[in-house]
C-alpha atoms as a PDB file:
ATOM      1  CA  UNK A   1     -70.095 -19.664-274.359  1.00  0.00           C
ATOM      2  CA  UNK A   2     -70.301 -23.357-272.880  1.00  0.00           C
ATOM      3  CA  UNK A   3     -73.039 -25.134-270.612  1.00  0.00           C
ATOM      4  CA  UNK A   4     -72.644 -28.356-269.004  1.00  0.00           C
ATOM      5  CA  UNK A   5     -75.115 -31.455-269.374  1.00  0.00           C
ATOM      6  CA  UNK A   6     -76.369 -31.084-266.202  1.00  0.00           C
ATOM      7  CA  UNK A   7     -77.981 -27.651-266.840  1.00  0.00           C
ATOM      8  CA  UNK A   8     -79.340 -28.981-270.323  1.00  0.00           C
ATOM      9  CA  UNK A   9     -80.851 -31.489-268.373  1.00  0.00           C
ATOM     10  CA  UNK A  10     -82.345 -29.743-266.034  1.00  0.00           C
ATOM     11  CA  UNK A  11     -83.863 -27.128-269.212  1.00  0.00           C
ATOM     12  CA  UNK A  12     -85.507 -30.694-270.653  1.00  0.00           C
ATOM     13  CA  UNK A  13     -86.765 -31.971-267.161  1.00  0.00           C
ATOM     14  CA  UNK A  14     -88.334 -28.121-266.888  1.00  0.00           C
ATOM     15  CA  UNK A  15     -89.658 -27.711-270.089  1.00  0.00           C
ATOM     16  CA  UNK A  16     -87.990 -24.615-270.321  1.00  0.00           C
ATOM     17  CA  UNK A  17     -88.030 -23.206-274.269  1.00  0.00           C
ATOM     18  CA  UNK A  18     -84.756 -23.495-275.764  1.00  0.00           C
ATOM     19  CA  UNK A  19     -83.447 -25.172-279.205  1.00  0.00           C
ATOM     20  CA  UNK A  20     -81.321 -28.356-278.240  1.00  0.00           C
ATOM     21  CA  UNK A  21     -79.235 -28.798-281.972  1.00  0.00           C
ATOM     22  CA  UNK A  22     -77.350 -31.669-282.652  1.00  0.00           C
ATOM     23  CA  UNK A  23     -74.585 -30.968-285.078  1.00  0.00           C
ATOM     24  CA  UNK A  24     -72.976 -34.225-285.682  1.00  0.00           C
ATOM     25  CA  UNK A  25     -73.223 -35.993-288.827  1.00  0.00           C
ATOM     26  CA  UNK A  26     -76.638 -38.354-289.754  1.00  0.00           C
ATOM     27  CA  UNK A  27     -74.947 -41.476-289.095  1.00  0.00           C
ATOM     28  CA  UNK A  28     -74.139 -40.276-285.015  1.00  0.00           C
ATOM     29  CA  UNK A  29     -77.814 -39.394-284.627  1.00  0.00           C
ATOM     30  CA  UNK A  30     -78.736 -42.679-286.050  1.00  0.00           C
ATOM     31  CA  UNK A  31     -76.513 -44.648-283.416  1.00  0.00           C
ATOM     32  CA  UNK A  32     -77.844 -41.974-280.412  1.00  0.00           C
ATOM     33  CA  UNK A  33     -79.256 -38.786-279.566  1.00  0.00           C
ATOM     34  CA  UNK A  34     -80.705 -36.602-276.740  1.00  0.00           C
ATOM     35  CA  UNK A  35     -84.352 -36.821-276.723  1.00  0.00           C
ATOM     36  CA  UNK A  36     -85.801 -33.388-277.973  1.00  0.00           C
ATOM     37  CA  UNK A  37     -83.101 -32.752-280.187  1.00  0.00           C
ATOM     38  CA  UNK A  38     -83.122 -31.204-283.478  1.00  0.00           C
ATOM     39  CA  UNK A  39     -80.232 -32.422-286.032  1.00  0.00           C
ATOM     40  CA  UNK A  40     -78.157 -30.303-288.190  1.00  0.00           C
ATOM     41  CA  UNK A  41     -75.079 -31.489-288.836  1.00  0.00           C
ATOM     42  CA  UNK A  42     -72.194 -29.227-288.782  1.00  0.00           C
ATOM     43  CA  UNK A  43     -71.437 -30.212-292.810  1.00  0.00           C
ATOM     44  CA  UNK A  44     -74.980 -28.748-293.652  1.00  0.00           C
ATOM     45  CA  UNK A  45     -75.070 -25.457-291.566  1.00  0.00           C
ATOM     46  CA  UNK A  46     -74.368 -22.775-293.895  1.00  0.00           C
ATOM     47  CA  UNK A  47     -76.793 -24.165-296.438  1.00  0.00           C
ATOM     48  CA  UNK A  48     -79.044 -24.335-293.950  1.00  0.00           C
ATOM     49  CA  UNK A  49     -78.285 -21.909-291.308  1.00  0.00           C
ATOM     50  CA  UNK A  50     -81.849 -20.169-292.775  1.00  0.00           C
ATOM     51  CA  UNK A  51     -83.772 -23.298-290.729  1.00  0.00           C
ATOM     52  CA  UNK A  52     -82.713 -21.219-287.355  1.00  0.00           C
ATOM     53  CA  UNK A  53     -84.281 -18.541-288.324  1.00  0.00           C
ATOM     54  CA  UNK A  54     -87.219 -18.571-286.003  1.00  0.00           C
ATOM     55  CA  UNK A  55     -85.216 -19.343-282.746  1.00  0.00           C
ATOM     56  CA  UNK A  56     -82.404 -16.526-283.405  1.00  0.00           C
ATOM     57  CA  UNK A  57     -83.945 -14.495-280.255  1.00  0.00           C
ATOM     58  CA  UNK A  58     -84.442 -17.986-278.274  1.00  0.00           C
ATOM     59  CA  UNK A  59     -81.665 -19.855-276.625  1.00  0.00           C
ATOM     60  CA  UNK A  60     -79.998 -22.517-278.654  1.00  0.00           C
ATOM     61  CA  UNK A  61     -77.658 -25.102-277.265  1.00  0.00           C
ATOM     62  CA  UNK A  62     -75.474 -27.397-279.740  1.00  0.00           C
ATOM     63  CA  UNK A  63     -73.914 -30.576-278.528  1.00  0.00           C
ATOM     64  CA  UNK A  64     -71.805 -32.749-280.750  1.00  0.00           C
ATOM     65  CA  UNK A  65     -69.440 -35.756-279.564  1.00  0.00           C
ATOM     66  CA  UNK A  66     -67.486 -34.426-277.177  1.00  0.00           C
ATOM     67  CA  UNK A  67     -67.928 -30.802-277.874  1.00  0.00           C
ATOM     68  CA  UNK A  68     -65.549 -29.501-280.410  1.00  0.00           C
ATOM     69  CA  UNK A  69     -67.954 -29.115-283.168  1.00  0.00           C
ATOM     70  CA  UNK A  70     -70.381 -27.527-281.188  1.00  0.00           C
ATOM     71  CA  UNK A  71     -68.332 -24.976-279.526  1.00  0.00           C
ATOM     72  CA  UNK A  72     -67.353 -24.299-283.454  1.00  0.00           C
ATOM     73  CA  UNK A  73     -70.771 -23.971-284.476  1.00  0.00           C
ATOM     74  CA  UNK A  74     -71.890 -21.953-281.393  1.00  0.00           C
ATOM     75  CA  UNK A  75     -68.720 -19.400-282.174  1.00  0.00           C
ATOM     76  CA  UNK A  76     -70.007 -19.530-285.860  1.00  0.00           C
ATOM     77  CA  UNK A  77     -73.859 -18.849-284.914  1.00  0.00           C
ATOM     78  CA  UNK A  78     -72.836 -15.852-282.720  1.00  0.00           C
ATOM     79  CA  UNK A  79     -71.072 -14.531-285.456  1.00  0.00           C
ATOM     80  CA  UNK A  80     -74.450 -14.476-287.714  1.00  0.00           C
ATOM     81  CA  UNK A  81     -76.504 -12.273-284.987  1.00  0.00           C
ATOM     82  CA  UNK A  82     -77.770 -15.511-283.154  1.00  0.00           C
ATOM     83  CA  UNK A  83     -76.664 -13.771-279.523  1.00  0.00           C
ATOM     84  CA  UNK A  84     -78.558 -16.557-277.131  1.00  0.00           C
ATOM     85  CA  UNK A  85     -76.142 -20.077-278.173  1.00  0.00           C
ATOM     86  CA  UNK A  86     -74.369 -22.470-275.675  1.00  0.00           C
ATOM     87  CA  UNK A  87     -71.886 -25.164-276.195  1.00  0.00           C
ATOM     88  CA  UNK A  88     -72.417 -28.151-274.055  1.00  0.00           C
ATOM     89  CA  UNK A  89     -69.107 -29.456-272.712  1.00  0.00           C
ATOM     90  CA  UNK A  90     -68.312 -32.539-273.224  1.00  0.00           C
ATOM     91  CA  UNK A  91     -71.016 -33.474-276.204  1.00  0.00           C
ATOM     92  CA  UNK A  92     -73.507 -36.684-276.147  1.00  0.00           C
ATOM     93  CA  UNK A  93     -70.282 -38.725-274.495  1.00  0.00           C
ATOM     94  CA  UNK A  94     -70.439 -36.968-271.111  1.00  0.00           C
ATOM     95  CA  UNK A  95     -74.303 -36.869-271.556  1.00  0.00           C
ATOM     96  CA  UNK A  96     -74.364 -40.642-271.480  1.00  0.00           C
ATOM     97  CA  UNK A  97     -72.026 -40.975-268.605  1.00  0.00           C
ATOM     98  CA  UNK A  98     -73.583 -38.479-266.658  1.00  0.00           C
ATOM     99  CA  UNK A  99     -77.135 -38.230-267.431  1.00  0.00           C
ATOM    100  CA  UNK A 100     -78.548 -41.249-269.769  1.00  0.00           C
ATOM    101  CA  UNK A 101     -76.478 -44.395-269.570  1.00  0.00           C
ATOM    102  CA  UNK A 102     -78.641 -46.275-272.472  1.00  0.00           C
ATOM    103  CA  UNK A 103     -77.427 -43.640-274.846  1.00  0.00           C
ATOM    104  CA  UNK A 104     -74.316 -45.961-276.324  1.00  0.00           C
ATOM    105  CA  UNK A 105     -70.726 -44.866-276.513  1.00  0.00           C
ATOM    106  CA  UNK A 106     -68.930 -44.273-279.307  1.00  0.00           C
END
């Protein structure tokens, strides 16, 4: 159910095909995000769950913060048929301590 940023990380650095989905709200993305992220935040996914629709046999991971939300909306996605999602533990904060300092704190 969860991933760690490391293993994202490593699925950017490789090019590997996956969905990375950001599910915080507009104003997080605005103050930083994960390069090659798409966002939909949390508020706006059953309106818009229908914008998944082509990657529901692809892997999806969802980051938030520090990875409540995403673990939420990864329980949530599974429950719609969408068998391949990941939580990453510990959201964009553990991503900027661990993997990309520059991305700022909050």
């Amino acid at each position: 159910m969860e991933t760690d940023c490391a293993t994202v990380h490593s699925k950017l650095t490789s090019g590997a095909p996956f969905l990375l989905l950001d599910c915080r709200e507009t104003q997080e993305w605005n103050a930083g995000r994960i390069n090659g992220a798409t966002l939909l935040p949390m508020s706006e996914l059953r309106d818009r769950v229908g914008e998944l629709e082509p990657h529901r046999n692809q892997e999806i991971v969802v980051y938030c913060h520090h990875g409540g939300r995403s673990l939420r909306v990864t329980m949530w996605l599974r429950q719609q048929g969408f068998s391949n999602v990941l939580s990453m533990a510990g959201g964009i904060d553990q991503w900027s301590q661990q993997i990309d300092p520059a991305i700022p704190r909050y």
